[in-house]
N, C-alpha and C. Protein backbone atom coordinates (compact mmCIF):
# COMPACT_ATOMS: atom_id res chain seq x y z
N UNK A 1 -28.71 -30.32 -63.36
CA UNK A 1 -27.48 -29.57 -63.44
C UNK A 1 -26.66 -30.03 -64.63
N UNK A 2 -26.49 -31.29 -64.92
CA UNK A 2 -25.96 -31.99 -65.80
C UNK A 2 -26.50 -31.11 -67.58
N UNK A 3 -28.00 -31.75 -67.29
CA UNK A 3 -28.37 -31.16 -68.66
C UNK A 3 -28.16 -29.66 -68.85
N UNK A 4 -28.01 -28.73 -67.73
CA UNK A 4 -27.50 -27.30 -68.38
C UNK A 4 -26.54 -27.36 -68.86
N UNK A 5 -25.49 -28.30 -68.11
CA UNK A 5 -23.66 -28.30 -68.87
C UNK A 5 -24.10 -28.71 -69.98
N UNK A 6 -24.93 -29.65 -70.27
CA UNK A 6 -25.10 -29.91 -72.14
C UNK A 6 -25.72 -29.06 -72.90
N UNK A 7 -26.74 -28.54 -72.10
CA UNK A 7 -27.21 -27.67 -73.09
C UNK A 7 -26.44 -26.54 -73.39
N UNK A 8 -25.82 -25.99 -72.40
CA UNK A 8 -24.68 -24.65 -72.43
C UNK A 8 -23.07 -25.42 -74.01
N UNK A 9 -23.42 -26.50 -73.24
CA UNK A 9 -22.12 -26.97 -73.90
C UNK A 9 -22.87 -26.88 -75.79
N UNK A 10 -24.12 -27.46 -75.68
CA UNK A 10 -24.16 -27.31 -77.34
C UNK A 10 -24.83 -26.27 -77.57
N UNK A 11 -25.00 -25.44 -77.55
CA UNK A 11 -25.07 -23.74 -78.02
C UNK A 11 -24.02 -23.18 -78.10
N UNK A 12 -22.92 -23.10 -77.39
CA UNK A 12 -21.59 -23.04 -77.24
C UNK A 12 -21.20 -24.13 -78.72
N UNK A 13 -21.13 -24.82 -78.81
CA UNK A 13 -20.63 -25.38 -80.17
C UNK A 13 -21.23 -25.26 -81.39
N UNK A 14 -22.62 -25.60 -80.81
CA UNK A 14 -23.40 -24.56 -82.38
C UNK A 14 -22.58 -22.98 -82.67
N UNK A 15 -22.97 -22.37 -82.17
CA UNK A 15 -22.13 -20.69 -82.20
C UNK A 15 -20.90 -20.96 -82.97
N UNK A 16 -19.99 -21.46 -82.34
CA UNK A 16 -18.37 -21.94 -82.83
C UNK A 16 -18.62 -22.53 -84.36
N UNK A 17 -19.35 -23.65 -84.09
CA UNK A 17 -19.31 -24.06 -85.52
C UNK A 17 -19.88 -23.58 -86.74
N UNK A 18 -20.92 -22.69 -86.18
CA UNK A 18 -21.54 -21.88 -87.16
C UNK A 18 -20.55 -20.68 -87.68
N UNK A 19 -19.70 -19.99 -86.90
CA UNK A 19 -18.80 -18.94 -87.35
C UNK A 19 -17.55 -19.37 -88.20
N UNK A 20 -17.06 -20.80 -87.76
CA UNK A 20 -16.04 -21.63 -88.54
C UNK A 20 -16.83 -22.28 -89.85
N UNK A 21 -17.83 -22.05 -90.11
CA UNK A 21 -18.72 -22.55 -91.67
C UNK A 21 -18.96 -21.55 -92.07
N UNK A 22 -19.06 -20.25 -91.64
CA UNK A 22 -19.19 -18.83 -91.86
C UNK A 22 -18.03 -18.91 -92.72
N UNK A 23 -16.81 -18.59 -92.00
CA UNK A 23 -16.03 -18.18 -92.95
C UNK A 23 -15.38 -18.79 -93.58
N UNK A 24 -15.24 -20.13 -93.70
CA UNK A 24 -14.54 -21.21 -94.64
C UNK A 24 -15.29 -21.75 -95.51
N UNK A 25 -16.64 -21.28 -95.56
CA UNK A 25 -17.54 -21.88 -96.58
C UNK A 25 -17.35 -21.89 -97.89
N UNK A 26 -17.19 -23.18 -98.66
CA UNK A 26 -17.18 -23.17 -99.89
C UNK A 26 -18.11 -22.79 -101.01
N UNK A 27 -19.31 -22.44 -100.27
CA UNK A 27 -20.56 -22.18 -100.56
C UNK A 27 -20.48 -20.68 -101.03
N UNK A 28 -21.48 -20.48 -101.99
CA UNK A 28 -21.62 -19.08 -102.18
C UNK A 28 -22.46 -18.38 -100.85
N UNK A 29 -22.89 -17.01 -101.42
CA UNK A 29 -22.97 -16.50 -100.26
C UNK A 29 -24.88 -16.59 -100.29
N UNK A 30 -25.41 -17.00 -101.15
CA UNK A 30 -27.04 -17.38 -101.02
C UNK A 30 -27.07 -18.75 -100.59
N UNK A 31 -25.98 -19.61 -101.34
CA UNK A 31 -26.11 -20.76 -100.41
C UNK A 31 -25.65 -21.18 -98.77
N UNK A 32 -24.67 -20.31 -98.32
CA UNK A 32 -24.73 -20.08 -97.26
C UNK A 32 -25.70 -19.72 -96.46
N UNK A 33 -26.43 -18.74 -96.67
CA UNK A 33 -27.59 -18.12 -96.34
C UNK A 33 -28.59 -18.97 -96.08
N UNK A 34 -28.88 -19.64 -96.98
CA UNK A 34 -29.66 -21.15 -96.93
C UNK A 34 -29.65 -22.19 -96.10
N UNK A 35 -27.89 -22.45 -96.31
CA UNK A 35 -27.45 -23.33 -95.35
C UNK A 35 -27.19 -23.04 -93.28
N UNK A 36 -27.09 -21.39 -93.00
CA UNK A 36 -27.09 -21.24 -91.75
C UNK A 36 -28.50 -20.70 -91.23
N UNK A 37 -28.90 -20.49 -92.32
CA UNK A 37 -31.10 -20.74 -92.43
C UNK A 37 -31.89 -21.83 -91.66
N UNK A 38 -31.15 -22.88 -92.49
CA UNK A 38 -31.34 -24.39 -92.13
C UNK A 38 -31.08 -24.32 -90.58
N UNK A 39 -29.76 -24.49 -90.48
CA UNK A 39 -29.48 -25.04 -89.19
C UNK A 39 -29.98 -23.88 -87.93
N UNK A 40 -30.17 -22.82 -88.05
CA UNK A 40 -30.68 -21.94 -87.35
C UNK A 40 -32.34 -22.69 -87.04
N UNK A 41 -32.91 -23.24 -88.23
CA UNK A 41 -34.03 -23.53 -87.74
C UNK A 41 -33.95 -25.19 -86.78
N UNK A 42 -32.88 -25.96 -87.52
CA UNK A 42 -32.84 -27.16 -86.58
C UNK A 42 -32.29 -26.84 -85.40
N UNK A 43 -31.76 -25.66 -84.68
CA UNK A 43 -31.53 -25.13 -83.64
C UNK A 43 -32.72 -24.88 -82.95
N UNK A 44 -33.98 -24.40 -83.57
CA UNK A 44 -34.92 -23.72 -83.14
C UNK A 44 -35.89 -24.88 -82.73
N UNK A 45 -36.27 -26.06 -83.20
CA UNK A 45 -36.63 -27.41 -82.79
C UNK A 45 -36.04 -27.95 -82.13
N UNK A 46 -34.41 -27.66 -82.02
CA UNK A 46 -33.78 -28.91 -80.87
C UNK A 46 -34.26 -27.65 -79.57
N UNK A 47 -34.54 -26.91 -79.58
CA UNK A 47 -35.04 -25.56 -78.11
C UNK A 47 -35.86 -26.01 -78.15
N UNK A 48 -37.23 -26.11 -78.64
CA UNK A 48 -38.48 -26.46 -79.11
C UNK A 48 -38.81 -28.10 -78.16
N UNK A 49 -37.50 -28.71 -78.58
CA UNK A 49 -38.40 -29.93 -78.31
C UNK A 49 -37.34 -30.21 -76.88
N UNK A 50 -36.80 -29.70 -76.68
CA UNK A 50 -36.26 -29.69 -75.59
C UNK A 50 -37.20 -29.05 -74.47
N UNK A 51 -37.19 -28.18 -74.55
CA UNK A 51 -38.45 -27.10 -73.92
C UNK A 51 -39.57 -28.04 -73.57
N UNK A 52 -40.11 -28.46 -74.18
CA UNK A 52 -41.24 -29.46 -74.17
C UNK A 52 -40.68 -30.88 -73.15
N UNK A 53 -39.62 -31.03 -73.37
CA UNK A 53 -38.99 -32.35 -72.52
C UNK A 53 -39.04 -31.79 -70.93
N UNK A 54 -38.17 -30.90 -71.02
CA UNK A 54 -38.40 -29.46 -69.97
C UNK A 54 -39.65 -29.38 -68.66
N UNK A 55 -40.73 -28.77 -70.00
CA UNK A 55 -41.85 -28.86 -69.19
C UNK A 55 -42.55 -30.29 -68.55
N UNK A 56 -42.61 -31.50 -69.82
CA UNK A 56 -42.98 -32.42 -69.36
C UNK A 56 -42.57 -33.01 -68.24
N UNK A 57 -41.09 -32.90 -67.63
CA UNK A 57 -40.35 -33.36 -66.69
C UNK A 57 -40.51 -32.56 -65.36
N UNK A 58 -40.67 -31.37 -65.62
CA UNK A 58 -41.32 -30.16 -64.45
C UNK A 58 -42.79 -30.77 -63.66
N UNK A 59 -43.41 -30.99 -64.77
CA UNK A 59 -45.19 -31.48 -64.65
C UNK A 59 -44.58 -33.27 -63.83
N UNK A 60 -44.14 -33.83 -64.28
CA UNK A 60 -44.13 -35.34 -63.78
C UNK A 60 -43.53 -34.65 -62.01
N UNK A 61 -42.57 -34.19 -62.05
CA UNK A 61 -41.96 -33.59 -60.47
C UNK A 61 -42.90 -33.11 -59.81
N UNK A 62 -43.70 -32.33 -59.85
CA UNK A 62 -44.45 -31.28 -59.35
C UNK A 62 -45.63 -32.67 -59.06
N UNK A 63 -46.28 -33.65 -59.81
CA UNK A 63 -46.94 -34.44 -59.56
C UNK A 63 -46.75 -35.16 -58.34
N UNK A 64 -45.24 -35.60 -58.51
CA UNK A 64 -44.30 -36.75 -57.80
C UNK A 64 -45.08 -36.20 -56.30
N UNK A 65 -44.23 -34.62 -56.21
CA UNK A 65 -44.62 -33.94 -54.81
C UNK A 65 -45.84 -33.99 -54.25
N UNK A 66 -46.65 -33.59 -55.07
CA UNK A 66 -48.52 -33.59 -54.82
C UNK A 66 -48.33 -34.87 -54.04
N UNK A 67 -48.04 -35.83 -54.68
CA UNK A 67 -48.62 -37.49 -54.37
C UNK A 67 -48.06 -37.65 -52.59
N UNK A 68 -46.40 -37.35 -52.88
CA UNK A 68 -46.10 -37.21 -51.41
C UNK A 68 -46.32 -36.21 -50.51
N UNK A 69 -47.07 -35.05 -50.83
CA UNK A 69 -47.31 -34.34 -49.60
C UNK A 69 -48.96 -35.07 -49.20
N UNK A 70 -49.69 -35.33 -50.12
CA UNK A 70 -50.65 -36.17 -49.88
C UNK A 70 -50.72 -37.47 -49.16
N UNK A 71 -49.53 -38.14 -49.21
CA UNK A 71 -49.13 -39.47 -48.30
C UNK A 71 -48.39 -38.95 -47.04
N UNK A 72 -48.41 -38.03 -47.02
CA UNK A 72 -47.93 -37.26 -45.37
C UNK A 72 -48.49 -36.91 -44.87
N UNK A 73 -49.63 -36.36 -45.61
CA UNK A 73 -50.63 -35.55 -45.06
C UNK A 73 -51.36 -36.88 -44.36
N UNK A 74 -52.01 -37.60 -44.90
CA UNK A 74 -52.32 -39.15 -44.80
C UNK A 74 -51.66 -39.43 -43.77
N UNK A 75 -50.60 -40.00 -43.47
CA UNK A 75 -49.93 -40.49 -42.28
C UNK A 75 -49.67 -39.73 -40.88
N UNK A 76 -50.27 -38.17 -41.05
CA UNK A 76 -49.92 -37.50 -40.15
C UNK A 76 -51.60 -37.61 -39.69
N UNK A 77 -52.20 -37.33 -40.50
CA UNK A 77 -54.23 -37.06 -39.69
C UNK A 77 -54.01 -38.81 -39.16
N UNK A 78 -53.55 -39.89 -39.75
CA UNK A 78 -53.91 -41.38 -38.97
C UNK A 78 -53.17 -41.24 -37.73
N UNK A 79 -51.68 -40.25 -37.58
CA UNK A 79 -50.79 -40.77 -36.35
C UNK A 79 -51.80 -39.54 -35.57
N UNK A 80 -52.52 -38.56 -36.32
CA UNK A 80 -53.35 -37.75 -34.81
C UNK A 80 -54.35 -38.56 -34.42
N UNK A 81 -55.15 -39.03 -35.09
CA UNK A 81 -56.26 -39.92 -35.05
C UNK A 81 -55.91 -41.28 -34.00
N UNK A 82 -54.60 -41.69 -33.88
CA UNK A 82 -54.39 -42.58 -33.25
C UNK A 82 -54.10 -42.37 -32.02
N UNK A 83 -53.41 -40.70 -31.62
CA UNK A 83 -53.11 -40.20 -30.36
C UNK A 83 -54.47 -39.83 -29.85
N UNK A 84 -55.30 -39.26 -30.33
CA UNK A 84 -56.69 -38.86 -29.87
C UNK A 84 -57.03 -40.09 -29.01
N UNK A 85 -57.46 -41.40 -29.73
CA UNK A 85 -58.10 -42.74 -29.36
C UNK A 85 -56.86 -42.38 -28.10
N UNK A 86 -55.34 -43.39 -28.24
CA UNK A 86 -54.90 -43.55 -27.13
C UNK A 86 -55.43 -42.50 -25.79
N UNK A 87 -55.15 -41.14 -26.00
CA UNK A 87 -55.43 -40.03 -25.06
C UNK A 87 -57.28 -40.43 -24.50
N UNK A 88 -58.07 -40.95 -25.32
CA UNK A 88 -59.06 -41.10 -24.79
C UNK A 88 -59.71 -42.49 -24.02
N UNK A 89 -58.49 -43.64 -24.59
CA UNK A 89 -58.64 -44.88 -23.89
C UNK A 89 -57.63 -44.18 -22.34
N UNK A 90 -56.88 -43.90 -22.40
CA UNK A 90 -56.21 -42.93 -21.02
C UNK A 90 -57.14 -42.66 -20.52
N UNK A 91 -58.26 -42.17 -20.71
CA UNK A 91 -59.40 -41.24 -20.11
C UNK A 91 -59.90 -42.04 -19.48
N UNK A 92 -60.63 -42.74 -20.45
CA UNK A 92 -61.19 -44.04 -20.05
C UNK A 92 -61.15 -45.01 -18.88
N UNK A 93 -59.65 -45.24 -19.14
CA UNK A 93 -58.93 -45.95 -17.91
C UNK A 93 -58.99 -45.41 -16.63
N UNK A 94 -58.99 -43.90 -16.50
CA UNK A 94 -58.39 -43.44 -15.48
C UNK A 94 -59.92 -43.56 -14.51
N UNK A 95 -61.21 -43.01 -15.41
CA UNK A 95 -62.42 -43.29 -15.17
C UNK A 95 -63.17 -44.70 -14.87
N UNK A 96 -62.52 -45.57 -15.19
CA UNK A 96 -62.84 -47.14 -14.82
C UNK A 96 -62.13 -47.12 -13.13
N UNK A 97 -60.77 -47.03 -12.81
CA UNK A 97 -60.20 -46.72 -11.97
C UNK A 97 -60.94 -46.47 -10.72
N UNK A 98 -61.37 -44.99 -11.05
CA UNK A 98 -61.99 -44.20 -10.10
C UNK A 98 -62.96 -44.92 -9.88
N UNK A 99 -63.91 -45.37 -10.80
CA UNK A 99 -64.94 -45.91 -10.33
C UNK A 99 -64.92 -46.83 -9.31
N UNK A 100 -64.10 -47.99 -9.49
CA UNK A 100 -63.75 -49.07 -9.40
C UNK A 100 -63.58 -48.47 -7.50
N UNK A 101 -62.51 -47.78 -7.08
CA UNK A 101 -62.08 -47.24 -6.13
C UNK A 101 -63.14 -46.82 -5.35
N UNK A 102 -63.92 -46.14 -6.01
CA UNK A 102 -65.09 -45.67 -5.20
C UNK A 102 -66.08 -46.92 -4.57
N UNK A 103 -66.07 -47.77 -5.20
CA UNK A 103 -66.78 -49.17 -5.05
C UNK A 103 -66.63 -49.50 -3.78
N UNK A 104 -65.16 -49.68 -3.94
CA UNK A 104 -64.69 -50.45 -3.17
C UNK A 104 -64.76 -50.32 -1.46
């Protein structure tokens, strides 16, 4: 959330500052041209490599999740696996019991 307020915030000041060099430029009007050329393209790399920060940070999250739905998944088949056994030492028991009773 943070980085949209920055990113909103510097496009928002690029814009501004580009229209306040627009028209106060001491520059002729080819060197202007040149000069909001330029920065139009270092605009187009700071998107560029932002974008890329972007995705890379999307891909590490999306990993993060994999790993933990995988360690849940994990802890949930061991806690069934462990109710099965109990439910079948229950069985067990109840069948030792009986036996036992009948013996007797």
């Amino acid at each position: 959330m943070a980085d949209e307020s920055k990113f909103s915030a510097f496009i928002f000041g690029f814009g501004i500052g580009l229209a306040v060099g627009v028209l106060f430029a001491p520059k002729s009007g080819r060197e202007t041209r040149e000069y909001i050329r330029a920065k139009a393209d270092e605009g187009r790399e700071y998107l560029k490599r932002r974008g890329e920060e972007l995705k890379e940070s999307a891909e590490e999250l999306i990993e993060r999740g994999k790993e933990a739905v995988s360690r849940q998944r994990e802890t949930l088949a061991a806690a069934v696996e462990a109710g099965k056994q109990a439910y079948r030492d229950a069985l067990a028991g109840r069948s030792a019991e009986k036996e036992a009773g009948a013996e007797s």
